[in-house]
Protein backbone atom coordinates (compact mmCIF):
# COMPACT_ATOMS: atom_id res chain seq x y z
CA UNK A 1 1.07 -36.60 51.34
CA UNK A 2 -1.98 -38.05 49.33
CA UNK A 3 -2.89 -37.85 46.22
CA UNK A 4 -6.04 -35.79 46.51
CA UNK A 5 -3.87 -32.76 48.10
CA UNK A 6 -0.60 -33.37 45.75
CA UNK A 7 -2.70 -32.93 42.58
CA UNK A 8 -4.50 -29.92 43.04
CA UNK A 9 -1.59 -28.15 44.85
CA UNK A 10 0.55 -29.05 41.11
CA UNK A 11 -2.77 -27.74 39.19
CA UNK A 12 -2.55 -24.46 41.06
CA UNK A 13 0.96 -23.93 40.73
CA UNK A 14 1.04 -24.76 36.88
CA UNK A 15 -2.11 -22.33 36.45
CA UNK A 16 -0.24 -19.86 38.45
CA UNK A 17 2.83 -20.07 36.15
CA UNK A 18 0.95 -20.30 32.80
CA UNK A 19 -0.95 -16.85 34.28
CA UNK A 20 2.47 -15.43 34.46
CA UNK A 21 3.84 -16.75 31.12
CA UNK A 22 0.38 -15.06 29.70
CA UNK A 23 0.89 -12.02 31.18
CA UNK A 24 4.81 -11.42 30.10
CA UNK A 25 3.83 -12.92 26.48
CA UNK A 26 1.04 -9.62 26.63
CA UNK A 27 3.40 -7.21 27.76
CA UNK A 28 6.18 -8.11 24.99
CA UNK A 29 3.17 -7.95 21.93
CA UNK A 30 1.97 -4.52 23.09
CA UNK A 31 5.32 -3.31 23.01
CA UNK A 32 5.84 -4.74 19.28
CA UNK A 33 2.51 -3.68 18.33
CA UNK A 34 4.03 0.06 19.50
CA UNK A 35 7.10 -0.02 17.71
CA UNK A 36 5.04 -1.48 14.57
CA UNK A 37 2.66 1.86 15.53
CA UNK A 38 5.63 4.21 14.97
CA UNK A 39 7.23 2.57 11.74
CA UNK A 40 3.63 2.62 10.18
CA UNK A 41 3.41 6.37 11.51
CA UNK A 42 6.92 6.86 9.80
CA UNK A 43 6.21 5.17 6.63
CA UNK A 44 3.25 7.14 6.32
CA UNK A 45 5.18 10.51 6.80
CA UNK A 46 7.30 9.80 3.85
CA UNK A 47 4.50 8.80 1.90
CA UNK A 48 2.88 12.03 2.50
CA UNK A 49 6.05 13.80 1.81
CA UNK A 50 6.25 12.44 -2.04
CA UNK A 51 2.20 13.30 -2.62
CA UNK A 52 3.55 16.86 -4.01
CA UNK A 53 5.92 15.10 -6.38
CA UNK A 54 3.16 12.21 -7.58
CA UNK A 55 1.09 14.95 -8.27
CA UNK A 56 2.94 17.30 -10.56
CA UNK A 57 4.18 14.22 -12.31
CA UNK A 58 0.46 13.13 -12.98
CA UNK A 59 -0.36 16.94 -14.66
CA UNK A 60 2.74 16.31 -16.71
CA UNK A 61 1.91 13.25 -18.02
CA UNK A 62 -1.55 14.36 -18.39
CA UNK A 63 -0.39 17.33 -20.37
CA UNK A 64 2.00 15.67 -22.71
CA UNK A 65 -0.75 12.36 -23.21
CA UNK A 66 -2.71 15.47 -24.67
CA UNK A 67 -0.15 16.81 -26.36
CA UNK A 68 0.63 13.80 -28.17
CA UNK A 69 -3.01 13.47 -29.14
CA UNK A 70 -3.17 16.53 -30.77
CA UNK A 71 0.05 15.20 -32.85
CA UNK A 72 -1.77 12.37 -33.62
CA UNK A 73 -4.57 14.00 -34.67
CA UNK A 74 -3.65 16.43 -36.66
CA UNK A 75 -1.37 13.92 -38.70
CA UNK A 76 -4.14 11.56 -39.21
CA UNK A 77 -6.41 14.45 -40.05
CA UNK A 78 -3.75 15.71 -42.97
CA UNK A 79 -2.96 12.08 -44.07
CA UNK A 80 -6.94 11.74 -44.70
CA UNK A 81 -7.20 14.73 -46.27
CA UNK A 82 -4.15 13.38 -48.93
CA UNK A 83 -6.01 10.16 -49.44
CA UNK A 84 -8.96 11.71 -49.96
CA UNK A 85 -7.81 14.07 -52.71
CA UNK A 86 -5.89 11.21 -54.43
CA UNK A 87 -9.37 9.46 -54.55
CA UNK A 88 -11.05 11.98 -56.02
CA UNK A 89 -8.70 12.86 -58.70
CA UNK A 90 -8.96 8.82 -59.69
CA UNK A 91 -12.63 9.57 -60.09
């Protein structure tokens, strides 16, 4: 055998090999990329489960961040009226 048949005969084969390597490498992602499809799909589902929960927490802490405003208020309110009348009884 010659060279000039040997060579391209070993480039063919290789090609042909690599092709197949390719195509098995291709097959094995898609199926990963499917079972990453389904956990993301699950994850997703349990997230969506706790949305009812994260919710009524947020009106809670909404209503007692008000709540404690009001406390706040109303304190500072009374404590400013004190000062005030202590100030004016100095005058």
């Amino acid at each position: 055998m010659d060279v000039n048949t040997l060579l391209p005969i070993l480039l063919y084969i290789a090609g042909i090999v690599l092709i197949i390597v390719f195509i098995i490498v291709g097959i094995k992602l898609i199926n990963i990329l499917n079972r990453v499809d389904r956990l993301v799909d699950n994850v997703e589902e349990k997230i969506n489960s706790f949305n009812g929960a994260i919710s009524t927490m947020s009106k809670v802490a909404s209503g007692v961040a008000n709540i404690s405003n009001s406390l706040v208020f109303g304190v500072s309110s009374i404590v400013s009226k004190i000062l005030n009348k202590k100030n004016e009884e100095e005058e």
